[in-house]
PDB file of N, CA and C in Angstrom:
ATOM      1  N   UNK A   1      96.749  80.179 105.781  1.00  0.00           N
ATOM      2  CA  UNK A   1      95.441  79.756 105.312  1.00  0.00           C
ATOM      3  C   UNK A   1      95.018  78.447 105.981  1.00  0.00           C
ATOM      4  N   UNK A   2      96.044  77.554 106.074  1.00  0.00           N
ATOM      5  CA  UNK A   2      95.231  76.447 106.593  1.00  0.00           C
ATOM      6  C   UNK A   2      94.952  76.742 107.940  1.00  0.00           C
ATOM      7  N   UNK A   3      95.192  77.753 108.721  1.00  0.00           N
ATOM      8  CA  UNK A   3      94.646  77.705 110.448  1.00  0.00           C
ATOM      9  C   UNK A   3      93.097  78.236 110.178  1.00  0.00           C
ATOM     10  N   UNK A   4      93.274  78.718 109.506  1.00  0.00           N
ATOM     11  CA  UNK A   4      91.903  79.186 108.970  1.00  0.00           C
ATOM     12  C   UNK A   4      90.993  78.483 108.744  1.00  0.00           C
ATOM     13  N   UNK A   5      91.929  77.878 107.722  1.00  0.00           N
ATOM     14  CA  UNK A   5      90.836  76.510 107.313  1.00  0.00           C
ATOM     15  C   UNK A   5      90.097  75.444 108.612  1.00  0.00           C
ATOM     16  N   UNK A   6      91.795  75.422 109.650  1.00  0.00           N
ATOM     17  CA  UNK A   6      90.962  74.709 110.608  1.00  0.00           C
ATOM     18  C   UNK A   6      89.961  74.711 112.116  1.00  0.00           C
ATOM     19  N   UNK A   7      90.475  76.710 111.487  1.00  0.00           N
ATOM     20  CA  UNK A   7      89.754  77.432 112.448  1.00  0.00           C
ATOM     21  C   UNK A   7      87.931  77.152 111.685  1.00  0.00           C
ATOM     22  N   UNK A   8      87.740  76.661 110.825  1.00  0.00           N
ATOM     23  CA  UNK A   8      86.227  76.969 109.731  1.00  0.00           C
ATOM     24  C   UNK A   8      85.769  75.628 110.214  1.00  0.00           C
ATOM     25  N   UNK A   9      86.632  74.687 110.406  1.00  0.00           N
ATOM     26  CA  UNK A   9      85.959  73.282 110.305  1.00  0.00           C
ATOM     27  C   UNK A   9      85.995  73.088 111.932  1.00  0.00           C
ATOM     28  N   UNK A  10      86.579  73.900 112.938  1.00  0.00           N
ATOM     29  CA  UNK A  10      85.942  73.468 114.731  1.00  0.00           C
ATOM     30  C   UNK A  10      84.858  74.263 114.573  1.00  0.00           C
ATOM     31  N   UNK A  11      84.469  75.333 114.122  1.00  0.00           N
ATOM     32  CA  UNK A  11      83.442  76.232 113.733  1.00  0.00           C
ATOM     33  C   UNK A  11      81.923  75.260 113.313  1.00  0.00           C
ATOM     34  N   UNK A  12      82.412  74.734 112.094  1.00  0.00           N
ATOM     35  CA  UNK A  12      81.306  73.662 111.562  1.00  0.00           C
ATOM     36  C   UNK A  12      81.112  72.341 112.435  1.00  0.00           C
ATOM     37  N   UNK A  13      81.706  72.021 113.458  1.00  0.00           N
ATOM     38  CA  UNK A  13      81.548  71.054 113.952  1.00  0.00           C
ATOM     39  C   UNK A  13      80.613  71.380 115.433  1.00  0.00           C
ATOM     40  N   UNK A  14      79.613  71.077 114.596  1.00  0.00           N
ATOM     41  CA  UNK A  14      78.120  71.394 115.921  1.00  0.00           C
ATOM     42  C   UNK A  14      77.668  70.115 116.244  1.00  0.00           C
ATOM     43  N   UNK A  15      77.152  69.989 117.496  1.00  0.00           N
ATOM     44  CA  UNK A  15      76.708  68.740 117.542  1.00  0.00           C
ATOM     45  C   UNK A  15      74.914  68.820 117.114  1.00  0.00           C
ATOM     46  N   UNK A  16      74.485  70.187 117.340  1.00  0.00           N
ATOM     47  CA  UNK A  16      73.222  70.602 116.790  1.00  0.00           C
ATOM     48  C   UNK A  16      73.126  70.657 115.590  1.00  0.00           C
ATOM     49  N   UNK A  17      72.238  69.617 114.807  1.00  0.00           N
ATOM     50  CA  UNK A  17      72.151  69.652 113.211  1.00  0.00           C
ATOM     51  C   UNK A  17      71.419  70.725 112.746  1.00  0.00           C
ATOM     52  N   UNK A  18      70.788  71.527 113.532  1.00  0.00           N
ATOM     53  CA  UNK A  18      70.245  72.840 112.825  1.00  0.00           C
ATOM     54  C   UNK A  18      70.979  74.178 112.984  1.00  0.00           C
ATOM     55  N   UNK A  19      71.882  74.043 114.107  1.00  0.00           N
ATOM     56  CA  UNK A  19      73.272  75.185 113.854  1.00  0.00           C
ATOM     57  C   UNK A  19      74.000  74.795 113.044  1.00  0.00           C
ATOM     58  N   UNK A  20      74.667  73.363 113.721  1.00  0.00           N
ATOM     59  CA  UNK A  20      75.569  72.890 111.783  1.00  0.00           C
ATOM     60  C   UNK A  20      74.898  73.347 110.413  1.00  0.00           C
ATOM     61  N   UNK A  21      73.973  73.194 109.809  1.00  0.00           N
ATOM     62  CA  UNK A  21      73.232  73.595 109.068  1.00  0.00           C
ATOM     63  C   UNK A  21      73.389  75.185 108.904  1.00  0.00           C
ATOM     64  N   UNK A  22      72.937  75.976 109.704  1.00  0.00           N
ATOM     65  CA  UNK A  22      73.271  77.341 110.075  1.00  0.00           C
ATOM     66  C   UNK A  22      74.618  77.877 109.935  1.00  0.00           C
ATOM     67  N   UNK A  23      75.830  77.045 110.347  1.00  0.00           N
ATOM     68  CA  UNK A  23      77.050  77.652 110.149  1.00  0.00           C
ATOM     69  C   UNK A  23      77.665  77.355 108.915  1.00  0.00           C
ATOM     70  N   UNK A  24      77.117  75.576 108.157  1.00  0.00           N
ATOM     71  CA  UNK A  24      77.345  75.739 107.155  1.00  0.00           C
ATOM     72  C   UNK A  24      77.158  76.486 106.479  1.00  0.00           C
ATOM     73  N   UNK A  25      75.791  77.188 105.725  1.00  0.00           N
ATOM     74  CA  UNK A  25      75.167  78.608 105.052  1.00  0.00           C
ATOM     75  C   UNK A  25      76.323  79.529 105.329  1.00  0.00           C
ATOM     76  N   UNK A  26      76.518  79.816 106.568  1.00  0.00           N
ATOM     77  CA  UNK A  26      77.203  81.200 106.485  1.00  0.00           C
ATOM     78  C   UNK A  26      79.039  81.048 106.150  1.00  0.00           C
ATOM     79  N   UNK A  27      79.597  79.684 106.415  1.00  0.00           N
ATOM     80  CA  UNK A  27      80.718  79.495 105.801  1.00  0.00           C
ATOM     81  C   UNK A  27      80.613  79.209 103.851  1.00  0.00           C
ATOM     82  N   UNK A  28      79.548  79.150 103.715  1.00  0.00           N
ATOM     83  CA  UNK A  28      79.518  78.580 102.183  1.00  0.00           C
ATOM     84  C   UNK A  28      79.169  80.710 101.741  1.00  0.00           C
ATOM     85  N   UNK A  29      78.210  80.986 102.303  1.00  0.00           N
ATOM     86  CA  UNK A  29      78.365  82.463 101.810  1.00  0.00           C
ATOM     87  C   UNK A  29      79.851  83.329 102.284  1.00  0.00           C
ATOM     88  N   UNK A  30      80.064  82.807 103.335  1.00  0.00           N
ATOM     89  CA  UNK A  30      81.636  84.140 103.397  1.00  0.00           C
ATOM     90  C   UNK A  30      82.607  83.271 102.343  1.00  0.00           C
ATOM     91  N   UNK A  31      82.781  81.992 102.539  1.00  0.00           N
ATOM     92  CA  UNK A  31      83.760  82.252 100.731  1.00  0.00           C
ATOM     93  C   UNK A  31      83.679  82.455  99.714  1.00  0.00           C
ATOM     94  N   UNK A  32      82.046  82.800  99.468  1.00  0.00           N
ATOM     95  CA  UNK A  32      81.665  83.092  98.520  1.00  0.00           C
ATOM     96  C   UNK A  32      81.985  84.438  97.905  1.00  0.00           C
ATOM     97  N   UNK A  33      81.787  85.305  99.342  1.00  0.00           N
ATOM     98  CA  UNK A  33      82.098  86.624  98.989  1.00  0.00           C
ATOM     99  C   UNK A  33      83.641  87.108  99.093  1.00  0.00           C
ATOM    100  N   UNK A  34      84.698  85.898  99.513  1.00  0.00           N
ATOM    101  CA  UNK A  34      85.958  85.943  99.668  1.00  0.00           C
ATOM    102  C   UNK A  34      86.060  86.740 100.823  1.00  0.00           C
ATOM    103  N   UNK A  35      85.685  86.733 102.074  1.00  0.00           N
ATOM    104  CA  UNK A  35      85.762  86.556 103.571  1.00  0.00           C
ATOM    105  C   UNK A  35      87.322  85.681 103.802  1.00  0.00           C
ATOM    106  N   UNK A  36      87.669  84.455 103.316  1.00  0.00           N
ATOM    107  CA  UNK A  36      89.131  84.122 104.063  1.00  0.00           C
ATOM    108  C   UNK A  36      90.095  84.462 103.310  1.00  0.00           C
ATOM    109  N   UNK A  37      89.573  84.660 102.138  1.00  0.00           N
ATOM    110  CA  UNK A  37      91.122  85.413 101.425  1.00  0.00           C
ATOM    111  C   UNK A  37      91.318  87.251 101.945  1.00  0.00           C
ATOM    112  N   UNK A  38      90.329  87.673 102.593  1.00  0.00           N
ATOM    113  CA  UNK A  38      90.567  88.866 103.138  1.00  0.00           C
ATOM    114  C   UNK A  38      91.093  89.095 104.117  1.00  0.00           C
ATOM    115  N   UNK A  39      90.778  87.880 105.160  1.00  0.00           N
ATOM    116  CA  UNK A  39      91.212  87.581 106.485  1.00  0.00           C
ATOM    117  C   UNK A  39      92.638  87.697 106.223  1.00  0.00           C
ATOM    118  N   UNK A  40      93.188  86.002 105.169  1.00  0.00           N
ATOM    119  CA  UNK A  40      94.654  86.131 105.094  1.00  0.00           C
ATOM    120  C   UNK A  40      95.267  87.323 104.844  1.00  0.00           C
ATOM    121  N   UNK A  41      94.690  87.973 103.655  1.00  0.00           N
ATOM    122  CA  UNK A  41      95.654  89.352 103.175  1.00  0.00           C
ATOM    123  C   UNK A  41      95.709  90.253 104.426  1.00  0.00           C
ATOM    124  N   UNK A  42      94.927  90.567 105.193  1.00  0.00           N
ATOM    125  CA  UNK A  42      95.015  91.440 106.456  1.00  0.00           C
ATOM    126  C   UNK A  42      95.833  90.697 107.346  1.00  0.00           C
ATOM    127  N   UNK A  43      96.114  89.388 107.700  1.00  0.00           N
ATOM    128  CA  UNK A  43      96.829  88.813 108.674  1.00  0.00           C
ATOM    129  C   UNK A  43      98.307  89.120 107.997  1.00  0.00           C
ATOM    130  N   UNK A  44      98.313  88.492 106.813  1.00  0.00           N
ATOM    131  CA  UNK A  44     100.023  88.760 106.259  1.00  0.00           C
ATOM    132  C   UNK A  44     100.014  90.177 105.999  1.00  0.00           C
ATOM    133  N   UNK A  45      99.308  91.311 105.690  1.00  0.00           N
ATOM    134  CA  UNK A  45      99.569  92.330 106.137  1.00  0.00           C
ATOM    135  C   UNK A  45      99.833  93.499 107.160  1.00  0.00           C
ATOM    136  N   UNK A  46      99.565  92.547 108.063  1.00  0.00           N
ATOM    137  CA  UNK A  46      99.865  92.937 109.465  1.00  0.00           C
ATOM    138  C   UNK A  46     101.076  92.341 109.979  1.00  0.00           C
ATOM    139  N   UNK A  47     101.710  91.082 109.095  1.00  0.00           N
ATOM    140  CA  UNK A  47     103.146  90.494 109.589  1.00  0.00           C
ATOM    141  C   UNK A  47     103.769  91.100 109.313  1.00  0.00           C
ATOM    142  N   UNK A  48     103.660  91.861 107.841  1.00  0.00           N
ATOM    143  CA  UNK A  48     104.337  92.676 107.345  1.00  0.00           C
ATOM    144  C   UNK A  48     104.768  94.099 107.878  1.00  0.00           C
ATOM    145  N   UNK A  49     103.626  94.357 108.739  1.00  0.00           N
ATOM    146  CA  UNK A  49     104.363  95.842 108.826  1.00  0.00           C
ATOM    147  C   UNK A  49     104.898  95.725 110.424  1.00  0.00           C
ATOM    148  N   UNK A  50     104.519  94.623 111.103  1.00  0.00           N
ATOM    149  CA  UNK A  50     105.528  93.702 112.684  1.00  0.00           C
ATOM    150  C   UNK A  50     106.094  93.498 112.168  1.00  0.00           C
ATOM    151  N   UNK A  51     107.381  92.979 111.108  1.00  0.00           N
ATOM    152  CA  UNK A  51     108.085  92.178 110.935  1.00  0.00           C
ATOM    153  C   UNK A  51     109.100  93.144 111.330  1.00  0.00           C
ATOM    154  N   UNK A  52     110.278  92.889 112.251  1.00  0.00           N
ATOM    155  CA  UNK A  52     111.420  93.768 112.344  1.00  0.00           C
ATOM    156  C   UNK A  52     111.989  94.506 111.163  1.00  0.00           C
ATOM    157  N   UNK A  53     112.764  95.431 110.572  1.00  0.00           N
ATOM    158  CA  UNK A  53     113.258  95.760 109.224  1.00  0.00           C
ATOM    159  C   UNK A  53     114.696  95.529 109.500  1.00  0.00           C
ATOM    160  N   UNK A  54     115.486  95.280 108.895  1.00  0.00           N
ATOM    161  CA  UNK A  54     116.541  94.265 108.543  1.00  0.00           C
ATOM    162  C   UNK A  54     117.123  95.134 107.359  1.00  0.00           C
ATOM    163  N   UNK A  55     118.276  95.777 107.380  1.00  0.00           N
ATOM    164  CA  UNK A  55     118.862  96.779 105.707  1.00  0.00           C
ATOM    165  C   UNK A  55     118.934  95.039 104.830  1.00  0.00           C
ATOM    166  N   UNK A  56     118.724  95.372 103.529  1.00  0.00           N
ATOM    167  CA  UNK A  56     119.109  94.529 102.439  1.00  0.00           C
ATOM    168  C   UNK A  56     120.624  94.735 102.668  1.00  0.00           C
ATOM    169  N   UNK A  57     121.048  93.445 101.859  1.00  0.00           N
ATOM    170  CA  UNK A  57     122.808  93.288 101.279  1.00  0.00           C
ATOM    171  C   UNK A  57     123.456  94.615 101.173  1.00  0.00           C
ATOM    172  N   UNK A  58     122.803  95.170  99.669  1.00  0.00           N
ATOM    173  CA  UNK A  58     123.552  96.450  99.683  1.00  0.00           C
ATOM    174  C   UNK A  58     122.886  97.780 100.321  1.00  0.00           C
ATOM    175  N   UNK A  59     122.189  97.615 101.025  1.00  0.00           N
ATOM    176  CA  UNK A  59     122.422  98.999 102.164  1.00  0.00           C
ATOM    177  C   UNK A  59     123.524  98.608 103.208  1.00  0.00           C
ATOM    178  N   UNK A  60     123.462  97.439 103.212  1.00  0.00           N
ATOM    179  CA  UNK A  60     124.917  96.920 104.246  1.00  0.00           C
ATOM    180  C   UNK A  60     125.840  97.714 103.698  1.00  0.00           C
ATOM    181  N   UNK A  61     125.732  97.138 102.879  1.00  0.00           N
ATOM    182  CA  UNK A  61     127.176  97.739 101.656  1.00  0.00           C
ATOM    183  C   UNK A  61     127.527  99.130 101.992  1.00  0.00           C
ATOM    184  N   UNK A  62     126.305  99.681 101.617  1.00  0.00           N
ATOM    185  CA  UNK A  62     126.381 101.474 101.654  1.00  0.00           C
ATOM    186  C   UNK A  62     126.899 101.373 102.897  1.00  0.00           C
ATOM    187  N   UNK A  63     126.455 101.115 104.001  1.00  0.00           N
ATOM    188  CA  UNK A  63     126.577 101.886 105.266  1.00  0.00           C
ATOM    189  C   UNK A  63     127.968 101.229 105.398  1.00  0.00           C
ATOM    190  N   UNK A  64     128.691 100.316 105.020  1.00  0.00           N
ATOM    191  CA  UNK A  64     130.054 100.109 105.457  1.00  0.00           C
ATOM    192  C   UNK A  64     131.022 101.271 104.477  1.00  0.00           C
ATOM    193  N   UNK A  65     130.544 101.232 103.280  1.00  0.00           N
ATOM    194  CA  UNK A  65     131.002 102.244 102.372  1.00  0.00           C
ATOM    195  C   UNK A  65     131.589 103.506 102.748  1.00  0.00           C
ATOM    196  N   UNK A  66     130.567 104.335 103.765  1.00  0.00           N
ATOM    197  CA  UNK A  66     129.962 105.664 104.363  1.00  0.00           C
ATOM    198  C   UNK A  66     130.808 105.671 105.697  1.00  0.00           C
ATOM    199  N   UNK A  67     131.133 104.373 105.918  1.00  0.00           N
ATOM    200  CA  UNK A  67     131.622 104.270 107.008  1.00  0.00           C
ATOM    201  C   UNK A  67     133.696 104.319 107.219  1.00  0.00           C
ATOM    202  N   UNK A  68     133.434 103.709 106.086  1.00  0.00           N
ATOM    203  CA  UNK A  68     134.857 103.522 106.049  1.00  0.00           C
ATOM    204  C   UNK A  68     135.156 104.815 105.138  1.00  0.00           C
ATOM    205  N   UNK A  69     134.747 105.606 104.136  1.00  0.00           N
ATOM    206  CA  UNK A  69     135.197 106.916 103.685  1.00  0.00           C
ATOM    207  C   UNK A  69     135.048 107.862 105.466  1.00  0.00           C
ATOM    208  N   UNK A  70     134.293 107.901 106.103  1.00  0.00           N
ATOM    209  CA  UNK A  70     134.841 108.939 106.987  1.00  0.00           C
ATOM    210  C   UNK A  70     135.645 108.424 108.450  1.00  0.00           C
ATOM    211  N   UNK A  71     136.123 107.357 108.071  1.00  0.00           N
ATOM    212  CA  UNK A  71     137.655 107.057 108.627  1.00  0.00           C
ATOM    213  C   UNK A  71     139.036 107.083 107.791  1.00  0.00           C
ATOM    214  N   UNK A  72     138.551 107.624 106.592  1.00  0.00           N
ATOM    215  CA  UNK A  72     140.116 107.946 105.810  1.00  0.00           C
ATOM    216  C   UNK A  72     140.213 109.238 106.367  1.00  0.00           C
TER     217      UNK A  72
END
């Protein structure tokens, strides 16, 4: 969230006071309508399904389990 945040404020930083003006409006309406909390949930939902998968503890478990019964 905060790159966001500081992606919003190089955004607002116009040197034209009637675009500043202009981008303010449209940053004060997209959080209004929750525009960066959608952004985030789609960004961390997209880490989520990149993120390598990794077995938990006990699937470790299992698979050593599984492993060592068909070497008896």
């Amino acid at each position: 969230m905060e790159e966001l945040h500081e992606v919003t404020l190089q955004y607002l930083n116009c040197p034209d006071p009637k675009e500043a003006a202009a981008r303010r409006q449209r940053v004060l309406i997209s959080d209004a309508i929750g525009d960066m909390e959608e952004a985030a949930s789609t960004i961390i939902a997209a880490a989520i399904r990149n993120a390598p998968q990794q077995p938990t503890v006990p699937q470790q478990q299992h698979q050593t389990l599984a492993s060592n019964q068909t070497k008896s």
